[in-house]
C-alpha atoms as a PDB file:
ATOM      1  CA  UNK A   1     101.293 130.857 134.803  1.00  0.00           C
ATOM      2  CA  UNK A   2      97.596 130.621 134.718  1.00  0.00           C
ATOM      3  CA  UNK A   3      97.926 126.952 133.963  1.00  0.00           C
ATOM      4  CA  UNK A   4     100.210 125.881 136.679  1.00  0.00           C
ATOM      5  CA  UNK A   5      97.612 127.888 139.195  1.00  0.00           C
ATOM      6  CA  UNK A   6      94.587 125.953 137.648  1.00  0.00           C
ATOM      7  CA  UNK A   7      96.385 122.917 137.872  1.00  0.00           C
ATOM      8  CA  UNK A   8      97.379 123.466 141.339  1.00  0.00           C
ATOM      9  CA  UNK A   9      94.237 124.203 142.436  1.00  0.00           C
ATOM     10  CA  UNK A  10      92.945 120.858 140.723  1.00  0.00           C
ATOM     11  CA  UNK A  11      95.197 118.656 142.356  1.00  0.00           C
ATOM     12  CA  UNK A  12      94.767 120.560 145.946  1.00  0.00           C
ATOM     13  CA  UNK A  13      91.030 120.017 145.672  1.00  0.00           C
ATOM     14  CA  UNK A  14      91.120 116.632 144.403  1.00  0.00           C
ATOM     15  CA  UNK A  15      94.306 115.632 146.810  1.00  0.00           C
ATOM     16  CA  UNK A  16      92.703 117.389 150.209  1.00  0.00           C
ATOM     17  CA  UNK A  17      89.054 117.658 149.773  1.00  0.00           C
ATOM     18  CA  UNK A  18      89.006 113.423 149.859  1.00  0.00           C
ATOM     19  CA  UNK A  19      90.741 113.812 153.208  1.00  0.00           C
ATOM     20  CA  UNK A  20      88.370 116.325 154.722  1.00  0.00           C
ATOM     21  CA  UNK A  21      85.140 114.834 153.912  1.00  0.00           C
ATOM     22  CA  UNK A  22      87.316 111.812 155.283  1.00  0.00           C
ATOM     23  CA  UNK A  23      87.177 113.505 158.616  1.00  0.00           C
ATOM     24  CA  UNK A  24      83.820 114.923 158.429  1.00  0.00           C
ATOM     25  CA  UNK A  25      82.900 111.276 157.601  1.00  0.00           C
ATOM     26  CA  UNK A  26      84.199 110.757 161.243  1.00  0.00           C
ATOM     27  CA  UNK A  27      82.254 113.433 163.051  1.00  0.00           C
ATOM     28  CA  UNK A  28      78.848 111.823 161.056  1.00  0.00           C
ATOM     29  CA  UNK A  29      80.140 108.263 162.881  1.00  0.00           C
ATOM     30  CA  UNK A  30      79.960 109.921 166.324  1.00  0.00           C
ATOM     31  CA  UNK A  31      76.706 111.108 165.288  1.00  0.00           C
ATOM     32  CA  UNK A  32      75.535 107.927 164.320  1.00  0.00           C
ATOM     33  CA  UNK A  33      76.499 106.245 167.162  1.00  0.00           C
ATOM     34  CA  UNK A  34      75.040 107.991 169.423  1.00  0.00           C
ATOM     35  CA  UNK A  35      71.854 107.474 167.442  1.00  0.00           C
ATOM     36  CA  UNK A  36      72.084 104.005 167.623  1.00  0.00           C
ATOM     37  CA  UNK A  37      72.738 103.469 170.857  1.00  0.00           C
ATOM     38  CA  UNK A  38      69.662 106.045 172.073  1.00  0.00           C
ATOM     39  CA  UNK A  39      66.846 105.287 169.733  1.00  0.00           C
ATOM     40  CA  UNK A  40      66.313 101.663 169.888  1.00  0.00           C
ATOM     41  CA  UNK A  41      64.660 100.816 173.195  1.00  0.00           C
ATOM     42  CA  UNK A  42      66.049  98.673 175.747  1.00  0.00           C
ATOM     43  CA  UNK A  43      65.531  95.049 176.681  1.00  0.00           C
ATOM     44  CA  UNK A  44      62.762  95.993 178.804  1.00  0.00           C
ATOM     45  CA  UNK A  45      60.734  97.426 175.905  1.00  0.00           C
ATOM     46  CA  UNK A  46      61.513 101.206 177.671  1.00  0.00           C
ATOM     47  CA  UNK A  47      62.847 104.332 175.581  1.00  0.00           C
ATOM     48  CA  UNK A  48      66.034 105.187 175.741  1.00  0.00           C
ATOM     49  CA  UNK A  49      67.086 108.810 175.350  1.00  0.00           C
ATOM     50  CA  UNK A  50      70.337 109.885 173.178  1.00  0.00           C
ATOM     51  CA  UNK A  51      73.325 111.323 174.959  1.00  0.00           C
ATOM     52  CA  UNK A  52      76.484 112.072 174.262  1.00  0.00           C
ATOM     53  CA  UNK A  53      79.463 109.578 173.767  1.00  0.00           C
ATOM     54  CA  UNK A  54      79.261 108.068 177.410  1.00  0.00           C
ATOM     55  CA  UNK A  55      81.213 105.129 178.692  1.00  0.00           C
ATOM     56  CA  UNK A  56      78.964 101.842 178.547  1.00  0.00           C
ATOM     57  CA  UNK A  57      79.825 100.899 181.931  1.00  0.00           C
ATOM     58  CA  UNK A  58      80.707 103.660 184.404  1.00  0.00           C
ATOM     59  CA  UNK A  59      78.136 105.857 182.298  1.00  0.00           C
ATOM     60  CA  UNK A  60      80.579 109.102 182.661  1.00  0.00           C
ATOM     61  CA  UNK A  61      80.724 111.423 179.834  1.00  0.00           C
ATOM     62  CA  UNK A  62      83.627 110.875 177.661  1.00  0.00           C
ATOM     63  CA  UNK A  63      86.037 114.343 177.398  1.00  0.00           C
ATOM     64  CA  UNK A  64      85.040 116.162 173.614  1.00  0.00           C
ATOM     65  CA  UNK A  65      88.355 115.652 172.635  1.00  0.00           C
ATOM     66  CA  UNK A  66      87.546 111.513 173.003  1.00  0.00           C
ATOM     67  CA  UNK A  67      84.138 111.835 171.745  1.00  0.00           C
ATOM     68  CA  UNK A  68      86.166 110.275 168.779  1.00  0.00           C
ATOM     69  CA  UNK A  69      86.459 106.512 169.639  1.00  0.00           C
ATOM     70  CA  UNK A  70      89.142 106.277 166.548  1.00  0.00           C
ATOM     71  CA  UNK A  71      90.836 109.107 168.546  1.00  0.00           C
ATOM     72  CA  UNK A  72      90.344 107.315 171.502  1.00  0.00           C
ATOM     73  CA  UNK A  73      91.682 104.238 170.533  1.00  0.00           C
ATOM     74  CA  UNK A  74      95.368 105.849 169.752  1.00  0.00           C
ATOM     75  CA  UNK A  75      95.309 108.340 172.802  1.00  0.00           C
ATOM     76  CA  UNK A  76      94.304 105.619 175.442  1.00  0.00           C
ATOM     77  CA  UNK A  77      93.863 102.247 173.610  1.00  0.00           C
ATOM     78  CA  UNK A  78      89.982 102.603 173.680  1.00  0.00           C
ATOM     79  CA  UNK A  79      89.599 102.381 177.024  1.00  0.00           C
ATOM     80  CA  UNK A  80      87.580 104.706 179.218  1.00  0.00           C
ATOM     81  CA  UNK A  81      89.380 107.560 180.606  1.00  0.00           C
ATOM     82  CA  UNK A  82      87.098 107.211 184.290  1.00  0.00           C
ATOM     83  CA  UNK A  83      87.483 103.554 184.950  1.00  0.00           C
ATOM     84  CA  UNK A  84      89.552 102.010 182.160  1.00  0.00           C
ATOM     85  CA  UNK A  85      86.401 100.125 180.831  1.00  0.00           C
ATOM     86  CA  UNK A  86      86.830  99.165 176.748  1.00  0.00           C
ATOM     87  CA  UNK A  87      85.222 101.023 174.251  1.00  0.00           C
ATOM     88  CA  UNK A  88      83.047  98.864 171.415  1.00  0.00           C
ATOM     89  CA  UNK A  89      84.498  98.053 168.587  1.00  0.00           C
ATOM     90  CA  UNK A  90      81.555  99.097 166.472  1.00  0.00           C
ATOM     91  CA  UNK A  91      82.328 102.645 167.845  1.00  0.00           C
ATOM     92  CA  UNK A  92      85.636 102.497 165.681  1.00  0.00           C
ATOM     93  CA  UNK A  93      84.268 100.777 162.717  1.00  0.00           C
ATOM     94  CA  UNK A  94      81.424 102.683 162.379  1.00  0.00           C
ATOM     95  CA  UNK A  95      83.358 105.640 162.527  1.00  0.00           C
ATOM     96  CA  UNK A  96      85.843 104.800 160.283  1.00  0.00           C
ATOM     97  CA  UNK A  97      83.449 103.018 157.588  1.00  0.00           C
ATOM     98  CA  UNK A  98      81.480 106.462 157.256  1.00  0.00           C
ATOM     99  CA  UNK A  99      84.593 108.267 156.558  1.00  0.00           C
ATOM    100  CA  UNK A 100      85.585 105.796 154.138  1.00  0.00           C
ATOM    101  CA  UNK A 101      81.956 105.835 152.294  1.00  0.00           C
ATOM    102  CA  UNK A 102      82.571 109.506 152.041  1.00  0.00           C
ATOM    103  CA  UNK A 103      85.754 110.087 150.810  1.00  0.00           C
ATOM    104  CA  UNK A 104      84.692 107.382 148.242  1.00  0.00           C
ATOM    105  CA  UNK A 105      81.239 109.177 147.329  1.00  0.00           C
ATOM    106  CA  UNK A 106      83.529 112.390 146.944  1.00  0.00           C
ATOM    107  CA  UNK A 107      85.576 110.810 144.180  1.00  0.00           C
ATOM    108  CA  UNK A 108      82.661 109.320 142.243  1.00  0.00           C
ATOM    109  CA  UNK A 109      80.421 112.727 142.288  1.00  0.00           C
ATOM    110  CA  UNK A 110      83.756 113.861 140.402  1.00  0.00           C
ATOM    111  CA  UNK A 111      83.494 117.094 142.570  1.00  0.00           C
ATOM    112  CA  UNK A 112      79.322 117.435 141.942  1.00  0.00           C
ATOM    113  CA  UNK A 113      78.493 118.719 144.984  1.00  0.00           C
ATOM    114  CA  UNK A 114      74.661 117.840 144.693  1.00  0.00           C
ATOM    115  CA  UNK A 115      75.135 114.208 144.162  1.00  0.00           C
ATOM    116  CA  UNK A 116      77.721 114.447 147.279  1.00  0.00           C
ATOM    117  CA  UNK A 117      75.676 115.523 149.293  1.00  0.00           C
ATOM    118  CA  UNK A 118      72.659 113.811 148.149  1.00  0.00           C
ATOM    119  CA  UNK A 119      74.555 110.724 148.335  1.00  0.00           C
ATOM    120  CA  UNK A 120      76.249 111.552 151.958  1.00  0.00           C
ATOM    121  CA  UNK A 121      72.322 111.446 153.434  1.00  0.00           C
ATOM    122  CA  UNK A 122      71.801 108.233 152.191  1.00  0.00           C
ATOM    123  CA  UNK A 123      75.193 106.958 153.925  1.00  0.00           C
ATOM    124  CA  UNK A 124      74.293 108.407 156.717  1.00  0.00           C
ATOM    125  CA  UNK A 125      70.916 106.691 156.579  1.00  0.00           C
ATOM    126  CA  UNK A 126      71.549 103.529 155.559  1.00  0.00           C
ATOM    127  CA  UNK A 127      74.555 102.977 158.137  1.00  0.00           C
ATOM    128  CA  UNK A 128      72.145 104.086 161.098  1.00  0.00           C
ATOM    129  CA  UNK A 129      69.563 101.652 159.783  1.00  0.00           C
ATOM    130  CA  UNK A 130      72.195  98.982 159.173  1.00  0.00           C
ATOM    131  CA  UNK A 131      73.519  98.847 162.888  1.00  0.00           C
ATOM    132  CA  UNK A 132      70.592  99.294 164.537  1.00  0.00           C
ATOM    133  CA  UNK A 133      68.820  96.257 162.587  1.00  0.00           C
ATOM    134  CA  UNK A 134      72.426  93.814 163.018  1.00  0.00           C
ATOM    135  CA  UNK A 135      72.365  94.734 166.909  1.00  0.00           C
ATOM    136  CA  UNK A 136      68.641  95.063 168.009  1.00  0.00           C
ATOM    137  CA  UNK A 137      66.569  93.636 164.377  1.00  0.00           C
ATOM    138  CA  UNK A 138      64.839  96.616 164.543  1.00  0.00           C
ATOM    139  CA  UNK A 139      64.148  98.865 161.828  1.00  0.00           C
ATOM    140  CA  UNK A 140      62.093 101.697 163.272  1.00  0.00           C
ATOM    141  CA  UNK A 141      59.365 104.481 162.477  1.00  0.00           C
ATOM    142  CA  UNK A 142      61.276 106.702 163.745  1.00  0.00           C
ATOM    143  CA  UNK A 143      64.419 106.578 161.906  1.00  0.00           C
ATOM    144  CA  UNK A 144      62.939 105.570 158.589  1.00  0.00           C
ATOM    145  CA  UNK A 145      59.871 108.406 157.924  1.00  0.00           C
ATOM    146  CA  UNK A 146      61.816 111.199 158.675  1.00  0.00           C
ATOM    147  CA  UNK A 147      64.838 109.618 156.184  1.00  0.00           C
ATOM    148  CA  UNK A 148      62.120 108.840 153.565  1.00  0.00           C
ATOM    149  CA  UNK A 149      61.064 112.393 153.781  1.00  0.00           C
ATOM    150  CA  UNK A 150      64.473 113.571 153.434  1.00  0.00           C
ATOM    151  CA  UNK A 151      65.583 111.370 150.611  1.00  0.00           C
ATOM    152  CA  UNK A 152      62.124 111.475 148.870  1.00  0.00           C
ATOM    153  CA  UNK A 153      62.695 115.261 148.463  1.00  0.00           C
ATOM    154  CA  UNK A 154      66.603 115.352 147.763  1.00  0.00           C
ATOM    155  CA  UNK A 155      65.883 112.910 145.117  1.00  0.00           C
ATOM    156  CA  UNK A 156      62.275 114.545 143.983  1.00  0.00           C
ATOM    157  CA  UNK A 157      64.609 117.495 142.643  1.00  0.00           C
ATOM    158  CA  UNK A 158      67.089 115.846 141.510  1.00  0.00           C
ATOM    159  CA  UNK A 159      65.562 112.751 139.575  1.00  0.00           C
ATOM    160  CA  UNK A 160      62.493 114.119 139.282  1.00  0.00           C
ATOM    161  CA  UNK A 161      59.172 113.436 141.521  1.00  0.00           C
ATOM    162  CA  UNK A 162      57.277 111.288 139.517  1.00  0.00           C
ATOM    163  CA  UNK A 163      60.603 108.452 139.108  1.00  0.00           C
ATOM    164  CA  UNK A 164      61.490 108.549 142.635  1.00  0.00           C
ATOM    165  CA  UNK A 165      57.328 108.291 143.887  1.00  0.00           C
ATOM    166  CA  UNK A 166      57.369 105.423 141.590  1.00  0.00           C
ATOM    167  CA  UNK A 167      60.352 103.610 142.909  1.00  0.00           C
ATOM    168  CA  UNK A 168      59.191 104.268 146.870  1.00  0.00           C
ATOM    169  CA  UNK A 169      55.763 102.820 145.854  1.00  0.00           C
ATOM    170  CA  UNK A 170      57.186 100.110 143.873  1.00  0.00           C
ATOM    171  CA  UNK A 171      59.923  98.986 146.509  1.00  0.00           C
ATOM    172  CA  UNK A 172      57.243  98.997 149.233  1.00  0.00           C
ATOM    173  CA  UNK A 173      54.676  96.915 146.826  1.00  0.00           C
ATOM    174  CA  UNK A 174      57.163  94.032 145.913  1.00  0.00           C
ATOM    175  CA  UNK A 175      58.537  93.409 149.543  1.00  0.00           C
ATOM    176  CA  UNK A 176      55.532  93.671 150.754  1.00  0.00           C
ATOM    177  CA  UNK A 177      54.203  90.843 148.567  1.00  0.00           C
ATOM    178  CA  UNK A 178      57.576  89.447 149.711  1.00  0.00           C
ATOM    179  CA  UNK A 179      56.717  89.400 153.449  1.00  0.00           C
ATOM    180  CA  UNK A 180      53.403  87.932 153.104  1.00  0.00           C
ATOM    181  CA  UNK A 181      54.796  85.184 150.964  1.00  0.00           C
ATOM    182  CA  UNK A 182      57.030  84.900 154.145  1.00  0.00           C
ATOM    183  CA  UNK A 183      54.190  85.331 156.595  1.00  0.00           C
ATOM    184  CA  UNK A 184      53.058  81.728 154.716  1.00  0.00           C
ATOM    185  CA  UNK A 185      56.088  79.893 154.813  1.00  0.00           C
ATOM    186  CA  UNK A 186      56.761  81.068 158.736  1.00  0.00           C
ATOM    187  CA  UNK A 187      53.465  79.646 159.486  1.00  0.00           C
ATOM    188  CA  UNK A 188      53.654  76.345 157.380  1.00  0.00           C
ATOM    189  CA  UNK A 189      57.120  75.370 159.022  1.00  0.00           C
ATOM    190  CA  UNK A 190      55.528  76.753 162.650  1.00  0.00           C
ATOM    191  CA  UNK A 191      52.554  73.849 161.980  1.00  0.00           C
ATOM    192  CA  UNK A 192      54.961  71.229 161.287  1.00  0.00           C
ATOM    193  CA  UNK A 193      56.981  72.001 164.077  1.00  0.00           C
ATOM    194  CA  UNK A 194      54.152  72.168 166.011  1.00  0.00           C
ATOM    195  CA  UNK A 195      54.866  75.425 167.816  1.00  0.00           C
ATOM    196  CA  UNK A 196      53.946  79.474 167.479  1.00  0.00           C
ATOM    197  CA  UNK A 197      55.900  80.956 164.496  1.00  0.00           C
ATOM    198  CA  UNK A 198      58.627  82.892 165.633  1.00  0.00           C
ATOM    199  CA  UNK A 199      60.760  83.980 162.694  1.00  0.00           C
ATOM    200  CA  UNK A 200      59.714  85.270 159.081  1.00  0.00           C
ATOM    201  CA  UNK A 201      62.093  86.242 156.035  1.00  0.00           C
ATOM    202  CA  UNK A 202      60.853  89.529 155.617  1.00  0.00           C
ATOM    203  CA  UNK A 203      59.494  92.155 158.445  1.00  0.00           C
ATOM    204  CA  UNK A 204      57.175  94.868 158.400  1.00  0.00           C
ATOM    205  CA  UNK A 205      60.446  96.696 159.287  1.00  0.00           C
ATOM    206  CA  UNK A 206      62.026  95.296 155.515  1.00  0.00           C
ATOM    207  CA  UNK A 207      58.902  96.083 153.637  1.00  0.00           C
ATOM    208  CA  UNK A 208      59.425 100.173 155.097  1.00  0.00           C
ATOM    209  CA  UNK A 209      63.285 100.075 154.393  1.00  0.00           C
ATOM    210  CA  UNK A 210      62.399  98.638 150.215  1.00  0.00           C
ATOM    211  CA  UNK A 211      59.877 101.793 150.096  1.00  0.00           C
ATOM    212  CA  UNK A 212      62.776 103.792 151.571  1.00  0.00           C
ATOM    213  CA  UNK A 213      65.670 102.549 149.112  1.00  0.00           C
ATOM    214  CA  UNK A 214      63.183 102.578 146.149  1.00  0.00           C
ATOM    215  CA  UNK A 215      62.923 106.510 147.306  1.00  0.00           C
ATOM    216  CA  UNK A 216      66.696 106.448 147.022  1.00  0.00           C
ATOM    217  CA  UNK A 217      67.464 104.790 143.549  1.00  0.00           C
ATOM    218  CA  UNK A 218      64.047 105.694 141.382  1.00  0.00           C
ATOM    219  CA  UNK A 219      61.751 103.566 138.979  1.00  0.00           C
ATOM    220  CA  UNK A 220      62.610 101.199 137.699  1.00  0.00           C
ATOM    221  CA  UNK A 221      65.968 100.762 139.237  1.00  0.00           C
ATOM    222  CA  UNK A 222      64.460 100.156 141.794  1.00  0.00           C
ATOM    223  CA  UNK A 223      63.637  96.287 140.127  1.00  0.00           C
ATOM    224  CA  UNK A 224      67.480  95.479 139.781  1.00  0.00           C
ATOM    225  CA  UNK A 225      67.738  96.722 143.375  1.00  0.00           C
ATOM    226  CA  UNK A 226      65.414  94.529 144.779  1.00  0.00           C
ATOM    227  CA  UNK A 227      67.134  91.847 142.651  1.00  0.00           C
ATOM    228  CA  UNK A 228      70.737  92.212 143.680  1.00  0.00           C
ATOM    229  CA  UNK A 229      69.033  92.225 147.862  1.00  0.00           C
ATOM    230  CA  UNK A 230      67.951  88.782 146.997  1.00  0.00           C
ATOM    231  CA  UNK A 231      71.304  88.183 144.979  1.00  0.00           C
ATOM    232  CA  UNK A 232      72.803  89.278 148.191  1.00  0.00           C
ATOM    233  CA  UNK A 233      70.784  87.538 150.599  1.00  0.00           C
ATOM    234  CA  UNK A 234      71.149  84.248 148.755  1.00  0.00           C
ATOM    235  CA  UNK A 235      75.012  83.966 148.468  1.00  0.00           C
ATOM    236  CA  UNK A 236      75.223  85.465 151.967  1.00  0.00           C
ATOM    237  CA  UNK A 237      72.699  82.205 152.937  1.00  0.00           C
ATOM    238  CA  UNK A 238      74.755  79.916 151.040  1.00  0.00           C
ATOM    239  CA  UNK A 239      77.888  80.670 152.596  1.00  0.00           C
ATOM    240  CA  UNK A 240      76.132  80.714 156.130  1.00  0.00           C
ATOM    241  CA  UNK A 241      75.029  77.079 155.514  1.00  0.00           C
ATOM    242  CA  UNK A 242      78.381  75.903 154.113  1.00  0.00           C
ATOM    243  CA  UNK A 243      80.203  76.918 157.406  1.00  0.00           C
ATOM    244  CA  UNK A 244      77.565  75.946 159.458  1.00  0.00           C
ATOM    245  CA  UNK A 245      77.505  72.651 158.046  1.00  0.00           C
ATOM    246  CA  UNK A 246      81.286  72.159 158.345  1.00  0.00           C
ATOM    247  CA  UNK A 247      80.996  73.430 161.775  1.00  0.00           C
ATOM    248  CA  UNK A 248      78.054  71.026 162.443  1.00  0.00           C
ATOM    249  CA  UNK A 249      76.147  73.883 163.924  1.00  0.00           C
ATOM    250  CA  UNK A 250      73.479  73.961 160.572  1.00  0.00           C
ATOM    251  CA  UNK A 251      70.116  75.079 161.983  1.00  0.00           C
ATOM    252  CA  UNK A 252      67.858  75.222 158.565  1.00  0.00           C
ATOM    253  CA  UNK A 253      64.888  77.765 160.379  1.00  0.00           C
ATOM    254  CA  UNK A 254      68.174  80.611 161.779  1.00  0.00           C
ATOM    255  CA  UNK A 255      66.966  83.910 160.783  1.00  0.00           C
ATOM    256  CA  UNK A 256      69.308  86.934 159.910  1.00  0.00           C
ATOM    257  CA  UNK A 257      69.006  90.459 159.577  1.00  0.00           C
ATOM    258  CA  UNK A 258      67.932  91.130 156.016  1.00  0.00           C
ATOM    259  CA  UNK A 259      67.827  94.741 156.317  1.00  0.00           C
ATOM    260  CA  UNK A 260      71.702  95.245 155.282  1.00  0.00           C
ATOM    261  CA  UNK A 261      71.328  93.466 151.890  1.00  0.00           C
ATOM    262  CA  UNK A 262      68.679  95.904 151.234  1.00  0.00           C
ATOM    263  CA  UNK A 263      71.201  98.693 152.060  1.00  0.00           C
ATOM    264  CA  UNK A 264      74.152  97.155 149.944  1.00  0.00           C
ATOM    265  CA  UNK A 265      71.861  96.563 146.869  1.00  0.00           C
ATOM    266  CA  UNK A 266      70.274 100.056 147.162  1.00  0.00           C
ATOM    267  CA  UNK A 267      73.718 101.207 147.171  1.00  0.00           C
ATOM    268  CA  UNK A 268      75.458  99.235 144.305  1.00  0.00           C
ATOM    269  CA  UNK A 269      72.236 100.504 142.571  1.00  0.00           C
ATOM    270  CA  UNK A 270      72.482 103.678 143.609  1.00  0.00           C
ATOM    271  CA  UNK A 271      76.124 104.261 142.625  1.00  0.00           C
ATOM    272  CA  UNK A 272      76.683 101.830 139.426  1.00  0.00           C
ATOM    273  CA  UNK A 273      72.799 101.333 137.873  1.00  0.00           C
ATOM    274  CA  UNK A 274      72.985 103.494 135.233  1.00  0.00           C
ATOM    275  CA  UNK A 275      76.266 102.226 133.948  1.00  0.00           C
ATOM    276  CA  UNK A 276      75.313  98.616 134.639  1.00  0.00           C
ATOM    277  CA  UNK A 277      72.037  99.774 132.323  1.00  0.00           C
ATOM    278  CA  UNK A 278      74.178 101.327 129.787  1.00  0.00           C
ATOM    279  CA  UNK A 279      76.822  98.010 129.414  1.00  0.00           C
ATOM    280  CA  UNK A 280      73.738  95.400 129.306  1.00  0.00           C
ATOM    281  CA  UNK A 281      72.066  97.685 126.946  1.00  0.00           C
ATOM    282  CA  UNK A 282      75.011  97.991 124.509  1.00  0.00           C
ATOM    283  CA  UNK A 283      75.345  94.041 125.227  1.00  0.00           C
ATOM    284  CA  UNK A 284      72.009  93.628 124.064  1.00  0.00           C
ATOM    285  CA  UNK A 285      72.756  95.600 120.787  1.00  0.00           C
ATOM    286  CA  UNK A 286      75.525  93.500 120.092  1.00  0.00           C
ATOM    287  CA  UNK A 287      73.851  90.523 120.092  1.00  0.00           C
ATOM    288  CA  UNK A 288      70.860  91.385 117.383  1.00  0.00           C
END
């Protein structure tokens, strides 16, 4: 009898708790919508202020029970309940993504409710940074000190203070060196275009979010995650120019934001490092 009650409780909690965290993932995606839409300023340089979910045209308050865009989207197609307006798509995705990214982080903390949690900061995080810097290419102060303060001491306890200093210091020091490397190139192709530079690879934005992620994943993962971003970056660059190029729409000086590559190789990193380190290392063994 005791079995069948220990095994029902396992499959309860492993069957339901996926879905819940699921839904809180949903609540987080309101929250970080909002945050994205309030923080950054607006095209006028001004401050915004956050509010809550609000239509983006009439400006009414949406009712609580639509603050959901996901629920929104089945109880009125998306569209505003005041004046019929369309909500974003983002609102939906980012919603939706969150949940996903947390129902998945459940499963791999195997029920470890310090790495869940330690792990459900960082999504939220990262996916704030992530649509903020796609939308506006901004990665601000304001979003990134108080996260590296936050991760920096979620991960001092549980990695251990002197690993994760290391990795924020590191990260920071190699993009850095990064973005003045791009600081050069910007102003060699500026000269022979013979205007102002307007675009670099890396910016001063980049070179905070590496000392951020290097917070996240430690010394010295903190190296492979700086070269899967590149990894990243590169394949994501070579499949930009292919298309372009069949679409005969190849500009060679387009900038993108690089800011998500960070974020998906901090994450990989983050999530899968120490068994990539474990494989290569028992690859290595096998070949001496």
């Amino acid at each position: 009898m005791s079995t069948l009650i220990i095994l029902g409780y396992f499959v309860l909690y492993n069957g339901v708790m996926p879905l819940l965290v699921f839904v809180l993932g949903l609540g987080l995606g309101i929250v970080i919508n909002a945050l994205a839409d309030g923080l950054p300023p607006d095209e006028l340089g001004m401050p915004r202020r956050v509010t809550r979910p609000s239509c983006q045209y009439c400006g009414a308050e949406h009712a609580p029970y639509l603050w959901p865009a996901v629920v929104s989207l089945f109880a009125r197609r998306g569209a505003c309940e005041h004046c019929g307006a369309p909500r974003r798509g983002r609102l939906v995705v980012v919603e939706v993504l969150t949940g996903l990214c947390l129902a998945g982080l459940w499963l791999w903390a195997g029920g470890r409710w310090p790495a869940f949690l330690a792990g459900a900061l960082l999504v939220f995080v990262f996916i704030l940074i992530a649509v903020i810097d796609i939308e506006h290419r901004l990665i601000l102060w304001r979003v990134i000190l108080p996260s590296a303060v936050a991760v920096g001491i979620t991960q001092g306890f549980i990695r251990g203070w002197a690993t994760t200093l290391e990795g924020g210091l590191a990260g920071y020091g190699i993009v850095f060196g990064m973005f003045l490397l791009g600081q050069v190139f910007s102003m060699t192709i500026a000269q022979m275009q013979g205007k102002p530079p307007d675009e670099i690879a890396f910016g001063g934005g980049d070179v905070n979010l590496a000392a951020l992620a290097g917070l996240a994943v430690g010394w010295p993962a903190v190296l492979l995650m700086v070269l899967a971003t590149v990894v990243g970056g590169g394949l994501f660059a070579l499949g930009y120019i292919v298309v372009q190029t069949v679409r005969r729409r190849y500009n060679p000086y387009t900038a993108f934001p690089y800011g998500p590559f960070f974020i998906l190789g901090a994450a990989a990193v983050y999530l899968y490092g120490h068994s990539f380190a474990q494989w290569y290392a028992g690859y290595l063994a096998s070949r001496r």
